[in-house]
N, C-alpha and C. Protein backbone atom coordinates (compact mmCIF):
# COMPACT_ATOMS: atom_id res chain seq x y z
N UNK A 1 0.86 -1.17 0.00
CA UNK A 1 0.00 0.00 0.00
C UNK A 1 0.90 1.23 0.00
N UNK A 2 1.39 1.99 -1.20
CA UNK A 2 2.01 3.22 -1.21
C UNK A 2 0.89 4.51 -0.27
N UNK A 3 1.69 5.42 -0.06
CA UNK A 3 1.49 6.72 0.45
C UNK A 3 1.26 6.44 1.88
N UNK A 4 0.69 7.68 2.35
CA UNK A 4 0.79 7.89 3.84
C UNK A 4 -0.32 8.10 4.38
N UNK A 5 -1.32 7.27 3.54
CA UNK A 5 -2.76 7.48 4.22
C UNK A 5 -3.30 5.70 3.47
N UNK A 6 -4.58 4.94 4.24
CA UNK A 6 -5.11 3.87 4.28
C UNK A 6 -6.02 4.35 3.49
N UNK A 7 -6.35 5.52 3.19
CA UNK A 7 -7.79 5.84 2.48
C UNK A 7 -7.15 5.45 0.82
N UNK A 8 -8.00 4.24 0.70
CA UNK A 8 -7.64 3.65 -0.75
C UNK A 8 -8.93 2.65 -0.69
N UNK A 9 -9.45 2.54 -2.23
CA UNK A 9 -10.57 1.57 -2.25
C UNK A 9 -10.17 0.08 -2.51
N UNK A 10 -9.15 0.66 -2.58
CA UNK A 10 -8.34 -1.12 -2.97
C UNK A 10 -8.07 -1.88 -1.31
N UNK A 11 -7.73 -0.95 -0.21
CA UNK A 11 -7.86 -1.55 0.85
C UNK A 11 -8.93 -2.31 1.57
N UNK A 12 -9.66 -1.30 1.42
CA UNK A 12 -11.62 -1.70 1.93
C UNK A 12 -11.65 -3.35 0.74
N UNK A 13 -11.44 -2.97 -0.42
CA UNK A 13 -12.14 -4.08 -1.54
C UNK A 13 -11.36 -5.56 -0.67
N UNK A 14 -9.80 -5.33 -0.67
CA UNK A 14 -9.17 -6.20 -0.66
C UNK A 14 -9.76 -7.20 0.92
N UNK A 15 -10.06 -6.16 1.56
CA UNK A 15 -10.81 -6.49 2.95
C UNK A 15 -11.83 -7.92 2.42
N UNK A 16 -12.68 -7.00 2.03
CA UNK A 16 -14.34 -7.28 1.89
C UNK A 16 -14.08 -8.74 0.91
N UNK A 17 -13.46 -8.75 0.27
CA UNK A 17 -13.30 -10.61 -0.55
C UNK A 17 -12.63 -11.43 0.24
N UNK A 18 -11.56 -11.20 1.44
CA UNK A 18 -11.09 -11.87 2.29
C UNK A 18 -9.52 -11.83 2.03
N UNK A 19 -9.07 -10.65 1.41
CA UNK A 19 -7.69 -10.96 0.90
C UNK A 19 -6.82 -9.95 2.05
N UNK A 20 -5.47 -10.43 1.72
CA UNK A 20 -4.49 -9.87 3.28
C UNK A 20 -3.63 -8.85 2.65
N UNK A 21 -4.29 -7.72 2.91
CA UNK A 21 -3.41 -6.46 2.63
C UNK A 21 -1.87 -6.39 2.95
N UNK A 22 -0.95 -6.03 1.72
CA UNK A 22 0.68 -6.10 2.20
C UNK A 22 1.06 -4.44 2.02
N UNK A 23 1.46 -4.34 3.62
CA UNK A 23 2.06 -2.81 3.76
C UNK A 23 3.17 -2.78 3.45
N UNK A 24 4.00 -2.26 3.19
CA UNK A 24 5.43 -2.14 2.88
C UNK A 24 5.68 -0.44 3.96
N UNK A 25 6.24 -0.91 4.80
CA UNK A 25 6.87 0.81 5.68
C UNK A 25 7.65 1.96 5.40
N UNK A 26 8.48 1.22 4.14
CA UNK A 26 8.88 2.40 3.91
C UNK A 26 8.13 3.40 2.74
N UNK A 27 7.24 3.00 2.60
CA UNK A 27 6.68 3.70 1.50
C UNK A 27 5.33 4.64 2.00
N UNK A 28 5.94 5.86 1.36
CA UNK A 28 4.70 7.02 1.73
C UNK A 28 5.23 8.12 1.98
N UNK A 29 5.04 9.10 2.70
CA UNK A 29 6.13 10.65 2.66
C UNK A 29 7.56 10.51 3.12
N UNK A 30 8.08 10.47 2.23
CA UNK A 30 9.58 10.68 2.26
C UNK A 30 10.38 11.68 3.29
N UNK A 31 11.33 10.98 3.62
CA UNK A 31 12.47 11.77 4.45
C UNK A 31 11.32 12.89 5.67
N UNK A 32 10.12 12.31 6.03
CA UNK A 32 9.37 12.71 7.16
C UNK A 32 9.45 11.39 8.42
N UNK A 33 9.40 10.47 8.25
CA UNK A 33 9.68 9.46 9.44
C UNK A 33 10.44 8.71 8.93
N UNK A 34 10.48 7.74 10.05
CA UNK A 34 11.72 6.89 9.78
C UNK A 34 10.75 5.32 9.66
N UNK A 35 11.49 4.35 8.91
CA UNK A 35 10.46 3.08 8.57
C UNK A 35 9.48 3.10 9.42
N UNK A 36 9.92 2.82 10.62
CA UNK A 36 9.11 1.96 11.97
C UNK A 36 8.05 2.71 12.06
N UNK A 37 8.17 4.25 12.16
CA UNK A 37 7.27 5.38 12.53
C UNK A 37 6.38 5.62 10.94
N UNK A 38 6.66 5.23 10.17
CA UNK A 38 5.88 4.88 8.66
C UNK A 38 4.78 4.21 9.34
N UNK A 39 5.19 2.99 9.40
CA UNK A 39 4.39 2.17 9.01
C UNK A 39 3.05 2.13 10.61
N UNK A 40 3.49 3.00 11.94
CA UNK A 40 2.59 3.38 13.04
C UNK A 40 1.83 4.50 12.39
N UNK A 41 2.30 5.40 11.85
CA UNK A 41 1.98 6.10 11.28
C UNK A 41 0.69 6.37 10.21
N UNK A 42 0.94 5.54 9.33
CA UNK A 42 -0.43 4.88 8.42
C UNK A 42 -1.33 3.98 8.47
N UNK A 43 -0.81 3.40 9.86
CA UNK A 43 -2.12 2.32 10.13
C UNK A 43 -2.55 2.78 11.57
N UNK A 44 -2.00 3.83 12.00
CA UNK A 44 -2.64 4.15 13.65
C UNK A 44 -4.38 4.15 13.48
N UNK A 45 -4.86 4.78 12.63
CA UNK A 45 -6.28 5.05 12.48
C UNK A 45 -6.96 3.81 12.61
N UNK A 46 -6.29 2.70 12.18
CA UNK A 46 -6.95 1.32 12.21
C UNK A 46 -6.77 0.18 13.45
N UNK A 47 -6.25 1.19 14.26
CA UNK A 47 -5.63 0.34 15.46
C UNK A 47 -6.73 1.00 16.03
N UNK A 48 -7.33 2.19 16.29
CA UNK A 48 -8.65 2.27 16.35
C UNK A 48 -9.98 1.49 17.39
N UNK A 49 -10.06 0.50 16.04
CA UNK A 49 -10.61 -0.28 15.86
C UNK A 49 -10.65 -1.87 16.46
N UNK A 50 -9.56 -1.94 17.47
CA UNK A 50 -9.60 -2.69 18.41
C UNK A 50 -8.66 -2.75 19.44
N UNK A 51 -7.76 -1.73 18.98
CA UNK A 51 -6.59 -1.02 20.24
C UNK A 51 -5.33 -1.76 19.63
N UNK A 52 -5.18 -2.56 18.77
CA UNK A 52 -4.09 -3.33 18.12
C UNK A 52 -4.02 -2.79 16.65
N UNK A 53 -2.61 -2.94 16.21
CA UNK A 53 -2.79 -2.73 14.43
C UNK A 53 -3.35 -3.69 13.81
N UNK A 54 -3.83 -3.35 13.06
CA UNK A 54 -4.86 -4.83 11.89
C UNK A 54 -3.90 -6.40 11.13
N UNK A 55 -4.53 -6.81 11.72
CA UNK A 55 -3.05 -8.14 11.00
C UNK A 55 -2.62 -8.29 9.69
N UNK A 56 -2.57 -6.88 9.02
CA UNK A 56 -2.23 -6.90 7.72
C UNK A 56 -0.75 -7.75 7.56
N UNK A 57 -0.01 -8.02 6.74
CA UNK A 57 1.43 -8.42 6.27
C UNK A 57 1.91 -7.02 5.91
N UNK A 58 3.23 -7.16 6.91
CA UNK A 58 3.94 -5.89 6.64
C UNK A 58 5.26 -6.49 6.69
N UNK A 59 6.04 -5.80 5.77
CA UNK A 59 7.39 -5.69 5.11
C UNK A 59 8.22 -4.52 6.07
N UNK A 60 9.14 -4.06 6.10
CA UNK A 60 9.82 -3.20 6.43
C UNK A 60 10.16 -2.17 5.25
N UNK A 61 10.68 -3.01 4.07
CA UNK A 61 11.19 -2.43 3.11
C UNK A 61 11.00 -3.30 1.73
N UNK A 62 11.04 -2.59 1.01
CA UNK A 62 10.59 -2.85 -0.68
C UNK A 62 11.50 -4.51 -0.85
N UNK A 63 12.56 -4.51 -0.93
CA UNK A 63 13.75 -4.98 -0.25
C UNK A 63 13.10 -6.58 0.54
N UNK A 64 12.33 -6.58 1.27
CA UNK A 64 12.34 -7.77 2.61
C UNK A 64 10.83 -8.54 1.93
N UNK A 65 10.04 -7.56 0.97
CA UNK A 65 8.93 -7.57 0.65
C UNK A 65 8.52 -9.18 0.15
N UNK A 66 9.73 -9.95 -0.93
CA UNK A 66 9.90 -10.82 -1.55
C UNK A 66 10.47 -11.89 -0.61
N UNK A 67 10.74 -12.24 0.53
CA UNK A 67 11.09 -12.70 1.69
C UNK A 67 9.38 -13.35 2.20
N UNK A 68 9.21 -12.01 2.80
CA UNK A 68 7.88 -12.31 3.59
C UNK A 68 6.75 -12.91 2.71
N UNK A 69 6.72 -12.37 1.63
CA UNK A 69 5.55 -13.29 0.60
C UNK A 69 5.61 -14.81 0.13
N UNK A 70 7.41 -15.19 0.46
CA UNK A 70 7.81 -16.63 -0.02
C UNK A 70 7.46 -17.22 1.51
N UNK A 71 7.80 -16.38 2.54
CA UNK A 71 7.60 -17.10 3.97
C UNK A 71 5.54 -17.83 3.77
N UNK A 72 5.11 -16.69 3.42
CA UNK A 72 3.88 -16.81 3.57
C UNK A 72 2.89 -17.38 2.57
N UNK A 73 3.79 -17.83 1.90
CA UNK A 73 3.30 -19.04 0.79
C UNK A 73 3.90 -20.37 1.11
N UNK A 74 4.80 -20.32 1.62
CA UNK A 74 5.04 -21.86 2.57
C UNK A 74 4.79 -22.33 3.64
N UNK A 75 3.92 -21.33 4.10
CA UNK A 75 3.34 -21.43 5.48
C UNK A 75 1.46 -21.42 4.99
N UNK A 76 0.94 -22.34 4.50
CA UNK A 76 -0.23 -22.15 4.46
C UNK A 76 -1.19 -22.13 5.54
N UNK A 77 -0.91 -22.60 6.57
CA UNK A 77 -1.55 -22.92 7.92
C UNK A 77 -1.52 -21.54 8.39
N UNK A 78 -0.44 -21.11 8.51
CA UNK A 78 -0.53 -19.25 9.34
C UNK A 78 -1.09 -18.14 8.35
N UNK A 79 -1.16 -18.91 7.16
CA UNK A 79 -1.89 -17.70 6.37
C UNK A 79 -3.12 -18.02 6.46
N UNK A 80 -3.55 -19.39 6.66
CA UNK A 80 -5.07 -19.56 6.78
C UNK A 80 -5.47 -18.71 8.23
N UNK A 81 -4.48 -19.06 9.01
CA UNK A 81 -4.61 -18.16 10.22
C UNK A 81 -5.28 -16.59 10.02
N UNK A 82 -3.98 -16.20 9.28
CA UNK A 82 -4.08 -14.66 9.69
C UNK A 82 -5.44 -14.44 8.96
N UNK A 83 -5.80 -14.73 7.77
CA UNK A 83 -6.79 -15.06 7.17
C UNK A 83 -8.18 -14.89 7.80
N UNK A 84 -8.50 -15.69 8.96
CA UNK A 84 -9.57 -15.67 9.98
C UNK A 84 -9.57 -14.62 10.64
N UNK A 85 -8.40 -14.24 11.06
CA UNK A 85 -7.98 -12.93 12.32
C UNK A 85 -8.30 -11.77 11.32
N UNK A 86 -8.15 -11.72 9.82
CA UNK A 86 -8.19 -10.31 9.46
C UNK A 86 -9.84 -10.63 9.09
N UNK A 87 -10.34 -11.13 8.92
CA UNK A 87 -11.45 -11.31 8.79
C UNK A 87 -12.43 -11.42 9.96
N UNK A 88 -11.99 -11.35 11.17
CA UNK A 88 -12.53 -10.90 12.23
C UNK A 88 -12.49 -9.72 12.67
N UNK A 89 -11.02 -9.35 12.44
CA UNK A 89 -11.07 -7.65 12.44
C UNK A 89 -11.33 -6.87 11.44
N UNK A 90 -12.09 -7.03 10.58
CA UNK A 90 -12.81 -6.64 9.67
C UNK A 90 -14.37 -6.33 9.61
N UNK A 91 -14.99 -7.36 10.10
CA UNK A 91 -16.10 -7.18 11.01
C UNK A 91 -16.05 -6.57 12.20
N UNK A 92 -15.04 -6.12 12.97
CA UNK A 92 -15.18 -5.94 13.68
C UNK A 92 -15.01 -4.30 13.48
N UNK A 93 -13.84 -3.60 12.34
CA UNK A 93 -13.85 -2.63 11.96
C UNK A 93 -15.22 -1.89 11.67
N UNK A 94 -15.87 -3.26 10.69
CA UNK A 94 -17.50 -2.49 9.81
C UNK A 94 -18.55 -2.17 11.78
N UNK A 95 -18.29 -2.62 12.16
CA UNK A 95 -19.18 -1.86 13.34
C UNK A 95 -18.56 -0.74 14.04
N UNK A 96 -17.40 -0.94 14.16
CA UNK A 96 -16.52 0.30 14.92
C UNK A 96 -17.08 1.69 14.02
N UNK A 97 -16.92 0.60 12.66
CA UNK A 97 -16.93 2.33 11.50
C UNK A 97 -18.26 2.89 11.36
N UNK A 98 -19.43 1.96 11.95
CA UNK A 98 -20.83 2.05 11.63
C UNK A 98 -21.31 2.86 12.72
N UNK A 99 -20.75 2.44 13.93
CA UNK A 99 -20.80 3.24 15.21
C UNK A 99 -20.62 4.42 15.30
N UNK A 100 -19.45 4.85 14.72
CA UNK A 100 -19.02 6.15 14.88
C UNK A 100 -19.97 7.14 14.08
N UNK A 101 -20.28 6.43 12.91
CA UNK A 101 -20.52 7.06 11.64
C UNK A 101 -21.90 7.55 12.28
N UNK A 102 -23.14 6.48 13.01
CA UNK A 102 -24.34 7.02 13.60
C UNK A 102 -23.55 8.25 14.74
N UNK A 103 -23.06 8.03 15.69
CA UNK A 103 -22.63 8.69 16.50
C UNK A 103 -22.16 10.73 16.00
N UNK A 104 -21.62 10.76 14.73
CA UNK A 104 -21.59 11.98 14.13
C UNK A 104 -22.80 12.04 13.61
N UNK A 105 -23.99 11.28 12.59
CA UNK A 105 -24.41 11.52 11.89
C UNK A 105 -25.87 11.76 12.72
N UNK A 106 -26.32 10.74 13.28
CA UNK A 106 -27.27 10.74 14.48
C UNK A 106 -27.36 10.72 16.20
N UNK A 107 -26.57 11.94 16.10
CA UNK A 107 -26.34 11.61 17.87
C UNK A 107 -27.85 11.79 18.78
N UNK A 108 -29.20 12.47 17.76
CA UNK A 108 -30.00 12.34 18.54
C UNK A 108 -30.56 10.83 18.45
N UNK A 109 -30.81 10.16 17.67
CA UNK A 109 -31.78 9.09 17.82
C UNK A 109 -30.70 7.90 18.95
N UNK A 110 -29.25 7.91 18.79
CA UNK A 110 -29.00 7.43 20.05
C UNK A 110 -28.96 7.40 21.01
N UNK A 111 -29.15 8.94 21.15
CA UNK A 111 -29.49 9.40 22.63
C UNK A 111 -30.97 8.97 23.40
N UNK A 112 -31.62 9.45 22.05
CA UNK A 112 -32.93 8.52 22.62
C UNK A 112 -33.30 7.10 22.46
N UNK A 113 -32.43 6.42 22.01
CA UNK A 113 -32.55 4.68 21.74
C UNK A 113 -32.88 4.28 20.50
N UNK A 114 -33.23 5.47 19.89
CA UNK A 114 -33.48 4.80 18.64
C UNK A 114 -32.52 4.60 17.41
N UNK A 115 -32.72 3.84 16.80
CA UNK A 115 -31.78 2.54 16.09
C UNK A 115 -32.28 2.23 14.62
N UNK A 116 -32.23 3.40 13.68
CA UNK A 116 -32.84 3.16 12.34
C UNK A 116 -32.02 2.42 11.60
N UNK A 117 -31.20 2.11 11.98
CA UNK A 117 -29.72 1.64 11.13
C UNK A 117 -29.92 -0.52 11.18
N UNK A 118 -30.99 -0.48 12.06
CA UNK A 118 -30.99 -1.91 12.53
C UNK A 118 -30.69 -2.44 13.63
């Protein structure tokens, strides 16, 4: 995922079919952080969402990228893993994000209990 923001439709899509987003850290505003602080950096918003970062596959560098993808094609068992886990925190995101979204959009009908959303 290039740049320095998650807002991409390819992230959400890649979500929603069940597929495992690969971050790479160093990629996104240049000579402003350093890898480590990259990659906290562009996914803090999604830590959010359950107080942990999202179990995406992350790389360090462009570099390590081809490493971790061979690890994780010979490991089918931990990818089936992470697989379940991002797919739990995924659901678990779509309510976090649904929550909030009534919470700005309708703060009266929650105040009074009501629940048009379902």
């Amino acid at each position: 995922v290039p740049g320095a923001s998650i807002e991409t439709a390819r992230i959400w899509e890649s979500l929603e079919v069940g597929c495992i987003p690969v971050f790479v850290g160093n990629h996104g505003v240049r000579d402003t952080l350093s890898v480590a602080d990259m990659a906290r950096f562009t996914l803090a918003p999604l830590a959010d969402v359950t107080g942990e970062f999202p179990p995406f596959l992350r790389a360090s560098s462009s570099g390590s990228l081809r490493l971790l993808l061979n690890q994780t094609r010979n490991d089918l068992a931990s990818a089936d893993a992470r697989q379940v886990q991002l797919r739990e925190w995924w659901l678990d995101a779509q309510r976090y994000f649904r929550r909030r979204f009534e919470e700005k959009i309708c703060p009266d009908d929650r105040a009074s209990g009501l629940d048009n959303f379902g």
